[in-house]
C-alpha atoms as a PDB file:
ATOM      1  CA  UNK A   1       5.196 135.519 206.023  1.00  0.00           C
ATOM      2  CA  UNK A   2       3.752 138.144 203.837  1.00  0.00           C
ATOM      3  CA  UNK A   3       0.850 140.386 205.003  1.00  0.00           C
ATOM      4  CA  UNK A   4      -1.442 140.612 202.103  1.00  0.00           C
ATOM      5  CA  UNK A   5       1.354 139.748 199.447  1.00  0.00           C
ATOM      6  CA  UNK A   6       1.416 136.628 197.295  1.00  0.00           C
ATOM      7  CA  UNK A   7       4.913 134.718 197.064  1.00  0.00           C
ATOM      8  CA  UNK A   8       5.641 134.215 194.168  1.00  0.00           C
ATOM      9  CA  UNK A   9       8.746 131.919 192.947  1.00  0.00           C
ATOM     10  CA  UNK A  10      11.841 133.370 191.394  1.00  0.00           C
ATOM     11  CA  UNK A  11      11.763 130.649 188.551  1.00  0.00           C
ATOM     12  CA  UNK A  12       7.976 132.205 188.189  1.00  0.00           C
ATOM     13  CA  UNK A  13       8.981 135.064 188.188  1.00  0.00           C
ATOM     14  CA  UNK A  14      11.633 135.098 185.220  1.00  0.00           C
ATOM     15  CA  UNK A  15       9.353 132.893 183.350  1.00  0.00           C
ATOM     16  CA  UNK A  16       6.461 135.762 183.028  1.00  0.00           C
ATOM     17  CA  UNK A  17       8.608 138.183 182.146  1.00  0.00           C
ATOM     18  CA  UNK A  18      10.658 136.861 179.693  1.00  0.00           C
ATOM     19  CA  UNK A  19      14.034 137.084 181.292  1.00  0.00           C
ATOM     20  CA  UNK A  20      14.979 133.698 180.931  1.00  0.00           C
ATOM     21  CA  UNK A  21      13.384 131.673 178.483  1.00  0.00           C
ATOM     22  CA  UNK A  22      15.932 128.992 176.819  1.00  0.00           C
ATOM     23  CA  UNK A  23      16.450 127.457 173.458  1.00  0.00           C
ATOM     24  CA  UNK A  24      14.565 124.121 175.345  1.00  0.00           C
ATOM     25  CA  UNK A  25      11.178 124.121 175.732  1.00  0.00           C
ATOM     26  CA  UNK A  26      11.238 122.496 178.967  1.00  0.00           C
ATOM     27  CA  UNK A  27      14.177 124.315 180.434  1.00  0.00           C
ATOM     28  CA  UNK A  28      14.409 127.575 182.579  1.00  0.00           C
ATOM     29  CA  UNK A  29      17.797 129.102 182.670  1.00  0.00           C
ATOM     30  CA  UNK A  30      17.913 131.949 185.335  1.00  0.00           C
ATOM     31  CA  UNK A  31      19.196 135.319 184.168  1.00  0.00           C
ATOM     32  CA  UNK A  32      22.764 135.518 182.828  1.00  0.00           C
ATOM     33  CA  UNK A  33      25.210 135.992 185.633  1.00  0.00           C
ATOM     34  CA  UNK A  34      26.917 139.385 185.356  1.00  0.00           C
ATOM     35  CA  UNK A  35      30.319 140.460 186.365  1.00  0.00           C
ATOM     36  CA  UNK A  36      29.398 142.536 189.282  1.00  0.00           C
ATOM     37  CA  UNK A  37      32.517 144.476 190.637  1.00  0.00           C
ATOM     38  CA  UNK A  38      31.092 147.827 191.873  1.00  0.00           C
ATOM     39  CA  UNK A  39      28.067 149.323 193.822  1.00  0.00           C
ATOM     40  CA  UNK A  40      26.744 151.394 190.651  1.00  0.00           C
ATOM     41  CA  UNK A  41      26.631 147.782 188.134  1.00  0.00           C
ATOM     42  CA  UNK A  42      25.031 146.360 191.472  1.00  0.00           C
ATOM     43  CA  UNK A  43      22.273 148.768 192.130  1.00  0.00           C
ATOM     44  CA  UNK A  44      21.296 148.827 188.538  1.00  0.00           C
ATOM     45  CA  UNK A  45      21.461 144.816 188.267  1.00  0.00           C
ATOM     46  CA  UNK A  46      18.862 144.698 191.516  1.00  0.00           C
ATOM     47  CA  UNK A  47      16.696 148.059 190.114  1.00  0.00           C
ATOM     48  CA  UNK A  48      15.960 145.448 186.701  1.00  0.00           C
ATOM     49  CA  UNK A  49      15.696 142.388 188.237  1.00  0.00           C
ATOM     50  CA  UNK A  50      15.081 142.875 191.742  1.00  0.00           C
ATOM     51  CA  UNK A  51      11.609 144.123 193.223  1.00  0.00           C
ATOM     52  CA  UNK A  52      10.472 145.931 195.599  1.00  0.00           C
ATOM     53  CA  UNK A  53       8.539 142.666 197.481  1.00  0.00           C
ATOM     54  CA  UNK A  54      10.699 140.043 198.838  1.00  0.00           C
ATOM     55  CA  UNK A  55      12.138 138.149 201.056  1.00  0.00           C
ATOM     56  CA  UNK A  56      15.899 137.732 202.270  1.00  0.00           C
ATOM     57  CA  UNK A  57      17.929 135.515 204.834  1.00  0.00           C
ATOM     58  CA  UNK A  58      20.435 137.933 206.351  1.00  0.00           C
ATOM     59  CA  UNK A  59      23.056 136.821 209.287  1.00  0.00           C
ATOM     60  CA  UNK A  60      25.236 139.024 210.876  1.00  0.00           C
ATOM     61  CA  UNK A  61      28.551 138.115 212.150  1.00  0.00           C
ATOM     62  CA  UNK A  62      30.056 140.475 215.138  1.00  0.00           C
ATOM     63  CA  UNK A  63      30.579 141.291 219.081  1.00  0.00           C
ATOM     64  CA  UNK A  64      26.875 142.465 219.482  1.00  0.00           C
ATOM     65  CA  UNK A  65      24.279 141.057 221.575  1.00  0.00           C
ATOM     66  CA  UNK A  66      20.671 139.455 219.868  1.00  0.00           C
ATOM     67  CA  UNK A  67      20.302 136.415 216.953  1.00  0.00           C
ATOM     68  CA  UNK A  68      22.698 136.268 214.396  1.00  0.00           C
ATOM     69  CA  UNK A  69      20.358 135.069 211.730  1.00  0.00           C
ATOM     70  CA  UNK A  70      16.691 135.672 210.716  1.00  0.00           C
ATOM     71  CA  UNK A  71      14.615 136.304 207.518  1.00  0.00           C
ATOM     72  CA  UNK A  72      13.530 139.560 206.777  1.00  0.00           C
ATOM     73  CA  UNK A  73      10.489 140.535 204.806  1.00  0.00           C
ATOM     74  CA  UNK A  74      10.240 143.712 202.480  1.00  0.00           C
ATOM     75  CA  UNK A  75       7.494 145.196 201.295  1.00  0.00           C
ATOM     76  CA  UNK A  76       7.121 148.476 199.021  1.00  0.00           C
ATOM     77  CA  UNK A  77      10.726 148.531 199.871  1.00  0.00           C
ATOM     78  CA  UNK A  78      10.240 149.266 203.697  1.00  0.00           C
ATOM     79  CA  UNK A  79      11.266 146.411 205.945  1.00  0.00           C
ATOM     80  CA  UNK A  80       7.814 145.172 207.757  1.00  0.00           C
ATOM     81  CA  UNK A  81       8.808 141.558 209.572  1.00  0.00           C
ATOM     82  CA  UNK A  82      11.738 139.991 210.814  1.00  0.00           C
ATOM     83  CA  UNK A  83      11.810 136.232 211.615  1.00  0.00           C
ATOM     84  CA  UNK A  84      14.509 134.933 213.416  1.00  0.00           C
ATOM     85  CA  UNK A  85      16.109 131.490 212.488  1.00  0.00           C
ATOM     86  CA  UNK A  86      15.138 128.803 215.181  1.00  0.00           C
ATOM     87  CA  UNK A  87      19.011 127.795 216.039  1.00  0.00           C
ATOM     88  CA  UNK A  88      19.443 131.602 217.690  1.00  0.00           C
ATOM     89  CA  UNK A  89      16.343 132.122 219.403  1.00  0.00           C
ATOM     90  CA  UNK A  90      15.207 135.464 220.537  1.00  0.00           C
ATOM     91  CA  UNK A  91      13.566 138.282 219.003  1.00  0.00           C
ATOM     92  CA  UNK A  92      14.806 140.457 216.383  1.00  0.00           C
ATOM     93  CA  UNK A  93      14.320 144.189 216.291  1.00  0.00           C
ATOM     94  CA  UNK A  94      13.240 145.925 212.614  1.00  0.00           C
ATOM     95  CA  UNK A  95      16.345 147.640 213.437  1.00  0.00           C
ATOM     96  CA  UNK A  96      18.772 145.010 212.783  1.00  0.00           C
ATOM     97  CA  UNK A  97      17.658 143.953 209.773  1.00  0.00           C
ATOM     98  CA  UNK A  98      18.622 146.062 206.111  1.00  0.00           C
ATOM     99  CA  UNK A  99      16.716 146.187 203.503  1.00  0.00           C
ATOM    100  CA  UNK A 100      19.115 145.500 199.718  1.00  0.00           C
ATOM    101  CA  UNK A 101      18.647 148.955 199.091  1.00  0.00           C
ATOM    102  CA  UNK A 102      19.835 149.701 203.194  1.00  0.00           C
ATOM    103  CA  UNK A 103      23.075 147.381 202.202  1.00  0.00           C
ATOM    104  CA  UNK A 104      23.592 149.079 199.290  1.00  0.00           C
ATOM    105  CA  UNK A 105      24.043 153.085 201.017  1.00  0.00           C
ATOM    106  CA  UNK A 106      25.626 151.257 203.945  1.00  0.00           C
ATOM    107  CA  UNK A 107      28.282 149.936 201.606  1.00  0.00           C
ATOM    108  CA  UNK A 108      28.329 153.387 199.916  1.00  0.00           C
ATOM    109  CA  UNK A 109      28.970 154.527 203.348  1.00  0.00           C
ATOM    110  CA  UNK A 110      31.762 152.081 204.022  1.00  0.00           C
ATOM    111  CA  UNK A 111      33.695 152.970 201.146  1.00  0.00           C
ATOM    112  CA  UNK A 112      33.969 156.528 201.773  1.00  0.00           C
ATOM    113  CA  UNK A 113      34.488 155.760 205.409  1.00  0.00           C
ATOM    114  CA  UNK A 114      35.639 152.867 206.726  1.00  0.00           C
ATOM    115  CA  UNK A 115      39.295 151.520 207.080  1.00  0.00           C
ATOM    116  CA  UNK A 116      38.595 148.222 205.296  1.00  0.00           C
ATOM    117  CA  UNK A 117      36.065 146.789 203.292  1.00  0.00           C
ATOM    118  CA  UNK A 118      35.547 143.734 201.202  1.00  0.00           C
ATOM    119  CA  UNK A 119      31.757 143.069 199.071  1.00  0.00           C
ATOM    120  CA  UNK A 120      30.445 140.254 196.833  1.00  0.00           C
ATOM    121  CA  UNK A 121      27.639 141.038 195.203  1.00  0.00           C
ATOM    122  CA  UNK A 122      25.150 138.569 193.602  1.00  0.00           C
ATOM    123  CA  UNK A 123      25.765 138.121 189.867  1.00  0.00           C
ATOM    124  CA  UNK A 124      21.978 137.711 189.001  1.00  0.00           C
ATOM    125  CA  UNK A 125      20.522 139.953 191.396  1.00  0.00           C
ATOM    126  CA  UNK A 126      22.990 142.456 192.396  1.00  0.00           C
ATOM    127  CA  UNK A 127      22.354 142.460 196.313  1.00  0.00           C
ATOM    128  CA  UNK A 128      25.220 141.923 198.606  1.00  0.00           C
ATOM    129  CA  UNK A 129      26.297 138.476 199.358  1.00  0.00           C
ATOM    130  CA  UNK A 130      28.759 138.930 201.649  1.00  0.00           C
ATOM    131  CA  UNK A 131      29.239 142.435 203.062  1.00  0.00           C
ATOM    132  CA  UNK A 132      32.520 142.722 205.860  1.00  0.00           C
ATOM    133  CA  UNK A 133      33.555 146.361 206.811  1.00  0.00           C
ATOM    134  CA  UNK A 134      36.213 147.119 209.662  1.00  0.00           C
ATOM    135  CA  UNK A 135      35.625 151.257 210.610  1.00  0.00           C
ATOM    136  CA  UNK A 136      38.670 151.984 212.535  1.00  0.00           C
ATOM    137  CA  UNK A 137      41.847 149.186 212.923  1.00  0.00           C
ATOM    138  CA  UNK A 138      42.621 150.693 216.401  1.00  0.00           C
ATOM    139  CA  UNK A 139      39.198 149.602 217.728  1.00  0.00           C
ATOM    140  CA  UNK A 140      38.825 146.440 218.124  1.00  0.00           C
ATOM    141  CA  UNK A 141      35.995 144.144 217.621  1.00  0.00           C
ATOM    142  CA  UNK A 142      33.991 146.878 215.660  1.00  0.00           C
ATOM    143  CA  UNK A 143      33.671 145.153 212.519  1.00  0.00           C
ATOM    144  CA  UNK A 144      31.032 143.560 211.100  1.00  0.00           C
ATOM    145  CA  UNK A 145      30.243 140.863 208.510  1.00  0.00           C
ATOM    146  CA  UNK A 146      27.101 140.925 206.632  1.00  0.00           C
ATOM    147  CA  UNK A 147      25.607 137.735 204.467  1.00  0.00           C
ATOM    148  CA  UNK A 148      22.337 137.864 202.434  1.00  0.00           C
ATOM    149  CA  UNK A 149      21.002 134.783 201.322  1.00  0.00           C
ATOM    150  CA  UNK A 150      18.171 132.450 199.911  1.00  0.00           C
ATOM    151  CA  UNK A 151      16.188 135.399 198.088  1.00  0.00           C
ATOM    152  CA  UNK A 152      12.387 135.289 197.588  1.00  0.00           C
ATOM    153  CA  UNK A 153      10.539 137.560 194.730  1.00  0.00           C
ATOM    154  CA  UNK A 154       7.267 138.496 195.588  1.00  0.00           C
ATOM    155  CA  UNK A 155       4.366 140.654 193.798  1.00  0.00           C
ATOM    156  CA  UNK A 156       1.644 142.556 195.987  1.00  0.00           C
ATOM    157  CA  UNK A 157      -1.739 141.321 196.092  1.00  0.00           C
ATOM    158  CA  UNK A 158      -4.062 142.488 193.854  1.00  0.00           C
END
């Protein structure tokens, strides 16, 4: 999936660093959900306990030709495979999938520019869950739904 990165589990992941260590000894609670309302809370939430090595399931909903679904695989922060899901077939370009931190300036985007726009963002990670933005009401069939999914921390190899 990776080239030359290990995967590493998010449960892993929280355990080594501390951010979720319960009262139990043999229980790992994940990170405290947080009220996430805005883009600023958001970006800060994934710039803490995000990273800059993961991987994402990401499915676009709209009139526009290619899969619908795929995985996408970050690395550094730049985008360098996309895999798409077996029920769509076909080959996805780079260019279709976002990166969070793509989401994140093409909501920014959205909300200065777009005629209507609705986000959820993930209240442990921050990324976008669900992402729908309409540009203009008198075109029609230019929107666009967004849904990120089924996140995987990783760490480069050493």
């Amino acid at each position: 999936m990776f080239r030359s990165m290990v995967l590493i589990p998010v449960s892993f992941v929280l355990l080594a660093t501390g951010i979720a260590c319960s009262g139990s000894d043999s229980v790992l609670d994940p990170p405290e959900p947080v009220d996430v309302t805005d883009l600023e809370t958001a970006r800060e939430l994934w710039a803490t306990r995000g990273s800059e090595n993961y991987s994402i399931r990401q499915e676009r909903v709209c009139f526009c030709a290619g899969p619908r679904s795929w995985r996408a695989d970050v690395e550094s922060g730049k985008l360098v495979a996309v895999h798409a899901d077996g029920s769509d077939g076909g080959v996805v370009e780079l260019e279709s999938a976002r990166t969070v931190a793509d989401v994140f300036d093409l909501v920014e985007r959205a909300q200065a520019e777009a005629a209507e726009i609705h986000v959820e963002f993930d209240p442990v990670f921050g990324f976008a869950r669900e992402f729908y933005v309409d540009w203009n009401r008198g075109i029609a069939d230019d929107e666009t739904r967004w849904k990120m999914s089924d996140l995987v921390l990783a760490a480069p190899s050493p």
